[in-house]
Protein backbone atom coordinates (compact mmCIF):
# COMPACT_ATOMS: atom_id res chain seq x y z
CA UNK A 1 2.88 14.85 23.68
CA UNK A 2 2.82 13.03 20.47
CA UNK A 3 6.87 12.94 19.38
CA UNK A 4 6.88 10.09 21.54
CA UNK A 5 4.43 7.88 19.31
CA UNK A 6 4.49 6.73 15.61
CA UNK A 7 2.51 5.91 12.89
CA UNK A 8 3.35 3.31 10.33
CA UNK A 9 1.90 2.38 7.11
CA UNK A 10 2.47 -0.14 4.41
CA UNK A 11 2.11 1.97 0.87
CA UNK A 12 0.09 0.48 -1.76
CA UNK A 13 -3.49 0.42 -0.97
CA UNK A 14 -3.04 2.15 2.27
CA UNK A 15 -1.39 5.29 1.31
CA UNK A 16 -2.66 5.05 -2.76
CA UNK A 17 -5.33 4.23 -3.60
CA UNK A 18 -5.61 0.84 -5.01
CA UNK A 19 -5.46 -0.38 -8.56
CA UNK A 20 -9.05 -1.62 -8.44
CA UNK A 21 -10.12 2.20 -7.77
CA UNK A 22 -8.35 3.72 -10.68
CA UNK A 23 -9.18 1.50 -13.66
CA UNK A 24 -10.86 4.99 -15.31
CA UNK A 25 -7.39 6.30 -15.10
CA UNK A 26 -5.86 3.23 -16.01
CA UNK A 27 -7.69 3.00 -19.35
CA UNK A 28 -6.99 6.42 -19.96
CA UNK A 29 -3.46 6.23 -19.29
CA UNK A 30 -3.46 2.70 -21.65
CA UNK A 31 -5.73 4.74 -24.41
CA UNK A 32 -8.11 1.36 -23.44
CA UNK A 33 -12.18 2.02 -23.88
CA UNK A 34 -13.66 2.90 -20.62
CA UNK A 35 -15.08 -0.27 -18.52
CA UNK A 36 -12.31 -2.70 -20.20
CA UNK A 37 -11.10 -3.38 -16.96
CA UNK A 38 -14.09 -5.21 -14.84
CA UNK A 39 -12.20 -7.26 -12.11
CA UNK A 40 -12.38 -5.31 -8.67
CA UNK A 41 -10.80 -7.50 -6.31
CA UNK A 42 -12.45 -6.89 -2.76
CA UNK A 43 -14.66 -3.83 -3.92
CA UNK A 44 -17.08 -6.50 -5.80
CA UNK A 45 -15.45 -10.21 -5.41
CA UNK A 46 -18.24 -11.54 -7.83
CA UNK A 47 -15.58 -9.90 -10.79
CA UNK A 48 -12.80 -11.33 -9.61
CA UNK A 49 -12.25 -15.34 -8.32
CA UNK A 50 -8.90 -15.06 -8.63
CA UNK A 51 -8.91 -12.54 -5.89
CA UNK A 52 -10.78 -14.70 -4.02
CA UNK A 53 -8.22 -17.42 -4.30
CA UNK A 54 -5.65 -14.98 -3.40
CA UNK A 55 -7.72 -14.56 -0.22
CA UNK A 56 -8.68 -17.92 0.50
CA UNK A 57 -4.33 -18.16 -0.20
CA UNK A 58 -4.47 -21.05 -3.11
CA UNK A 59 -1.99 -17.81 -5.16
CA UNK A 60 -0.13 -15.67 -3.65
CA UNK A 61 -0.75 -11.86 -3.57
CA UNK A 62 2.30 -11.69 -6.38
CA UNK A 63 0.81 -14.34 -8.42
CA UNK A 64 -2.60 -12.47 -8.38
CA UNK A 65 -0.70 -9.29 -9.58
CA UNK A 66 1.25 -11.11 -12.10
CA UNK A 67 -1.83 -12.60 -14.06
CA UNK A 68 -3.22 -8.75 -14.05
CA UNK A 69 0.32 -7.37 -15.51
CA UNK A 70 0.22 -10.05 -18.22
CA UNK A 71 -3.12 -9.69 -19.25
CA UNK A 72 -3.46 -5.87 -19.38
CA UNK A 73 0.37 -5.70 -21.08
CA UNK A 74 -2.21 -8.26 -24.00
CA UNK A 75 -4.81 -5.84 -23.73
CA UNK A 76 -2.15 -3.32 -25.36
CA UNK A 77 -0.78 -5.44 -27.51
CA UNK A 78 2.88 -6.22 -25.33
CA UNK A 79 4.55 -8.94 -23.30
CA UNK A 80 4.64 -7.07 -19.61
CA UNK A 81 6.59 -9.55 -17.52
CA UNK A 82 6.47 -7.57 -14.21
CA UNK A 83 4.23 -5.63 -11.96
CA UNK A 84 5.98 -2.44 -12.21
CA UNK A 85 5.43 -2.07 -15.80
CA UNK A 86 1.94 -2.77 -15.05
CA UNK A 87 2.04 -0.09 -12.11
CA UNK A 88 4.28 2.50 -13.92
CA UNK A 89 2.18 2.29 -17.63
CA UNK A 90 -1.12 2.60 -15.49
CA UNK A 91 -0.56 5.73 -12.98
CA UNK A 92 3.10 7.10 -13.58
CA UNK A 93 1.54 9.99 -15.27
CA UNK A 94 0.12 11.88 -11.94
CA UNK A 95 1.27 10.44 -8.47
CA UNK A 96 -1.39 13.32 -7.51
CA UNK A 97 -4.29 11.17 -8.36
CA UNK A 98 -3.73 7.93 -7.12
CA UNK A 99 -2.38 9.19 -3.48
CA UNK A 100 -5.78 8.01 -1.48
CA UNK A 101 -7.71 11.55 0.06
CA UNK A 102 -8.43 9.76 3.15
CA UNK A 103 -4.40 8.98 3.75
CA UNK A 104 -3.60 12.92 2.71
CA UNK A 105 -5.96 14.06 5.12
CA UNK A 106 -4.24 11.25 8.37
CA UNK A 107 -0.88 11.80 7.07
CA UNK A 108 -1.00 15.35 7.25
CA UNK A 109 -2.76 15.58 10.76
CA UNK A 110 -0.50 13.23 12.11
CA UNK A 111 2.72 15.16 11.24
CA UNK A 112 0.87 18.41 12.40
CA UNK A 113 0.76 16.49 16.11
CA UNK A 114 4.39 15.67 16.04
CA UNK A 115 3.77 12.19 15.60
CA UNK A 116 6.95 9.99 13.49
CA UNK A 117 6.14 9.01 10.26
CA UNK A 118 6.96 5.65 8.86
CA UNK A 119 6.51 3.22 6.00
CA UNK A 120 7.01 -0.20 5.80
CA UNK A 121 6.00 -1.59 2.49
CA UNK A 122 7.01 -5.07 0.60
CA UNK A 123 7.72 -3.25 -3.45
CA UNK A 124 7.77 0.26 -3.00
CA UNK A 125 10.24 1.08 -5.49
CA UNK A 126 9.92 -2.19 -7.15
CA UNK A 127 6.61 -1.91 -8.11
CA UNK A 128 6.09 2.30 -8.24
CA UNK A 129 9.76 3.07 -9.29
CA UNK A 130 11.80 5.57 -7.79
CA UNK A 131 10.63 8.55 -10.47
CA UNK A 132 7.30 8.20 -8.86
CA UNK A 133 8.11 7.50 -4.71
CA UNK A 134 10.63 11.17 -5.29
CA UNK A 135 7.36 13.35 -7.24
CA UNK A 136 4.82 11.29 -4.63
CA UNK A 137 3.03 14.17 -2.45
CA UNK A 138 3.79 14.01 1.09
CA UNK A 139 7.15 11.23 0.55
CA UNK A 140 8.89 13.90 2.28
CA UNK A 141 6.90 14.20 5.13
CA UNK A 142 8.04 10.58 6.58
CA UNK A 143 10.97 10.14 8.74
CA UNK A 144 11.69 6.51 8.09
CA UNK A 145 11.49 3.81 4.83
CA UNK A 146 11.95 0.61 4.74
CA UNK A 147 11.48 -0.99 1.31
CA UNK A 148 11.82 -4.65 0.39
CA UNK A 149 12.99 -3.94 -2.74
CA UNK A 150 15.94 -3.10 -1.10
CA UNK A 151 16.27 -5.04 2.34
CA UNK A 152 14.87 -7.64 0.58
CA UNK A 153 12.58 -8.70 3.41
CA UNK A 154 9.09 -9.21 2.69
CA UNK A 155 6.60 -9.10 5.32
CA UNK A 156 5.31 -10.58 7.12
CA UNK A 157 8.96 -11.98 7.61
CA UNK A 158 9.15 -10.64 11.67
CA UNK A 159 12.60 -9.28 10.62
CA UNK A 160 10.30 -7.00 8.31
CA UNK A 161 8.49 -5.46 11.77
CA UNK A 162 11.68 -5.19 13.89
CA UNK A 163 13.89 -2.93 11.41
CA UNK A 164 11.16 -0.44 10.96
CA UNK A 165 10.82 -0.43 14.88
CA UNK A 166 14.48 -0.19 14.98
CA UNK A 167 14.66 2.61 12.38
CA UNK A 168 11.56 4.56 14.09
CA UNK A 169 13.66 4.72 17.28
CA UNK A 170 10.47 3.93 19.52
CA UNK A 171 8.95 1.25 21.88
CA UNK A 172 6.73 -1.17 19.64
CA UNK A 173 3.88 -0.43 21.93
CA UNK A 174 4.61 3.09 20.81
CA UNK A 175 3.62 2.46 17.50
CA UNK A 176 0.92 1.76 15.34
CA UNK A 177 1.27 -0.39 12.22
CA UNK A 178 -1.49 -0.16 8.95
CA UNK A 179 -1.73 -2.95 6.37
CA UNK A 180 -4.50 -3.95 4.24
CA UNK A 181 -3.52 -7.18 3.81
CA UNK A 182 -4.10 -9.91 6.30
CA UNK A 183 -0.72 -12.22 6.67
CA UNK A 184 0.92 -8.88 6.90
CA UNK A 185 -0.98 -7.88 10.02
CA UNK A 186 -0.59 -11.22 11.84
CA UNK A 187 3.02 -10.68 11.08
CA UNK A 188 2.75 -7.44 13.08
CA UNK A 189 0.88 -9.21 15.76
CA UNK A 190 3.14 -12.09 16.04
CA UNK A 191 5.70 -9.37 17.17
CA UNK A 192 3.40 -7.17 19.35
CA UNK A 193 3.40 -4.22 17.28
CA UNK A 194 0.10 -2.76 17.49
CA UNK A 195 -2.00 -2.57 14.40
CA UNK A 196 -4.68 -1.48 12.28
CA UNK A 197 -6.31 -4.13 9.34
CA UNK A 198 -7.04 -1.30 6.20
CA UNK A 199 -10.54 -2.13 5.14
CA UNK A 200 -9.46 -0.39 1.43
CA UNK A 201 -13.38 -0.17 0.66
CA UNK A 202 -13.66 2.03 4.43
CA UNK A 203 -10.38 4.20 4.08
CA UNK A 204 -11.38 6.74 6.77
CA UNK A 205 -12.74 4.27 9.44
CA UNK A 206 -8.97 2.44 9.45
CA UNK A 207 -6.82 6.05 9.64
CA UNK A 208 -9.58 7.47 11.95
CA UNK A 209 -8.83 3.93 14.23
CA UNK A 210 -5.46 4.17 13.89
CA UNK A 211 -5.27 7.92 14.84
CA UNK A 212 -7.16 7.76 17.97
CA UNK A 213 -4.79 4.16 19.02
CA UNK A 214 -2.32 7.14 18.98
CA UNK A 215 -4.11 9.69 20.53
CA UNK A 216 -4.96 12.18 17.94
């Protein structure tokens, strides 16, 4: 029996794919010449020190993002002052393509088994918009969302953990929590709330782990 157990994911990079792995539909989308956009953050950290400063945390995760907004908005000739113009411009077009295979594939198999469906992400809306998160496939498929654009709490704020417990209805120990990033999983740790770190250059090795933590 699987009802009794829930799977929770944080959204970008877990359940899309990442904007590191789209850059071909980025430049498309931008009308940019193909290979404009070299930095790939953890897929080849040689293009990209400021992602490892973001990882060695000298910038923060937002401040990484920022930099990118600003210089692809000059790349097109515009002032783009925040991430969701950056976000929207580069893969409003088709939510289809930028949903990751690998989290289709767990989502889906995990709603089949009865599981509860959750996400628990820091800019959902902020960043994606709300056009996107209603014509995103499978949004309808999860029971619960909390979104800091709206709570306002960021993980990996413990508050963060506890409402999406809360809102999920189960034991913690019930549940298993997937985040790419690393603060946001010791935040989940720090309150006992089992978890999976998203390796986003090994998609199906963190769902398949996080599946079987569940019992699927």
């Amino acid at each position: 029996m699987t009802g009794d157990r829930a799977l929770i994911l944080d959204f970008g990079g877990v359940v899309t794919r990442t904007l590191f792995e789209t850059h071909n539909i980025t430049e498309r989308a931008l009308g940019l010449a193909a290979g404009t956009l070299t930095w790939r953050g953890p897929f080849d950290t040689t293009t990209d020190p400021l992602w490892v400063s973001m990882q060695n945390r000298e910038i923060t995760e937002r401040d990484y993002w920022m930099t990118r907004t600003a210089e692809v908005g000059r790349l097109v000739g515009e002032e783009w002052t925040d991430m969701k113009t950056f976000v929207q411009r580069a893969r409003g077009a088709d939510a289809d393509l930028v949903l990751r295979p690998e989290g289709r594939d767990a989502i889906t198999r995990a709603k089949a088994a009865g599981l509860r469906l959750a996400i628990l992400s820091n800019e959902l809306d902020l960043f994606y918009g709300v056009e996107f998160r209603k014509r995103f496939p499978l949004i309808d498929l999860f029971d619960v969302i909390v979104d800091a654009t709206y709570t306002k709490i960021l993980k990996p704020d413990p508050r963060a953990y506890e409402q999406v417990i809360a809102e999920v209805g189960l034991p913690r120990e019930a549940c298993v929590f997937v985040d790419d990033q690393l603060k946001n999983i010791e935040g989940a740790t720090a309150v006992k709330l089992p978890n999976v770190h998203f390796d986003v250059t090994r998609p199906a090795d963190g769902y398949a782990r996080a599946l079987s933590m569940l019992g699927l």
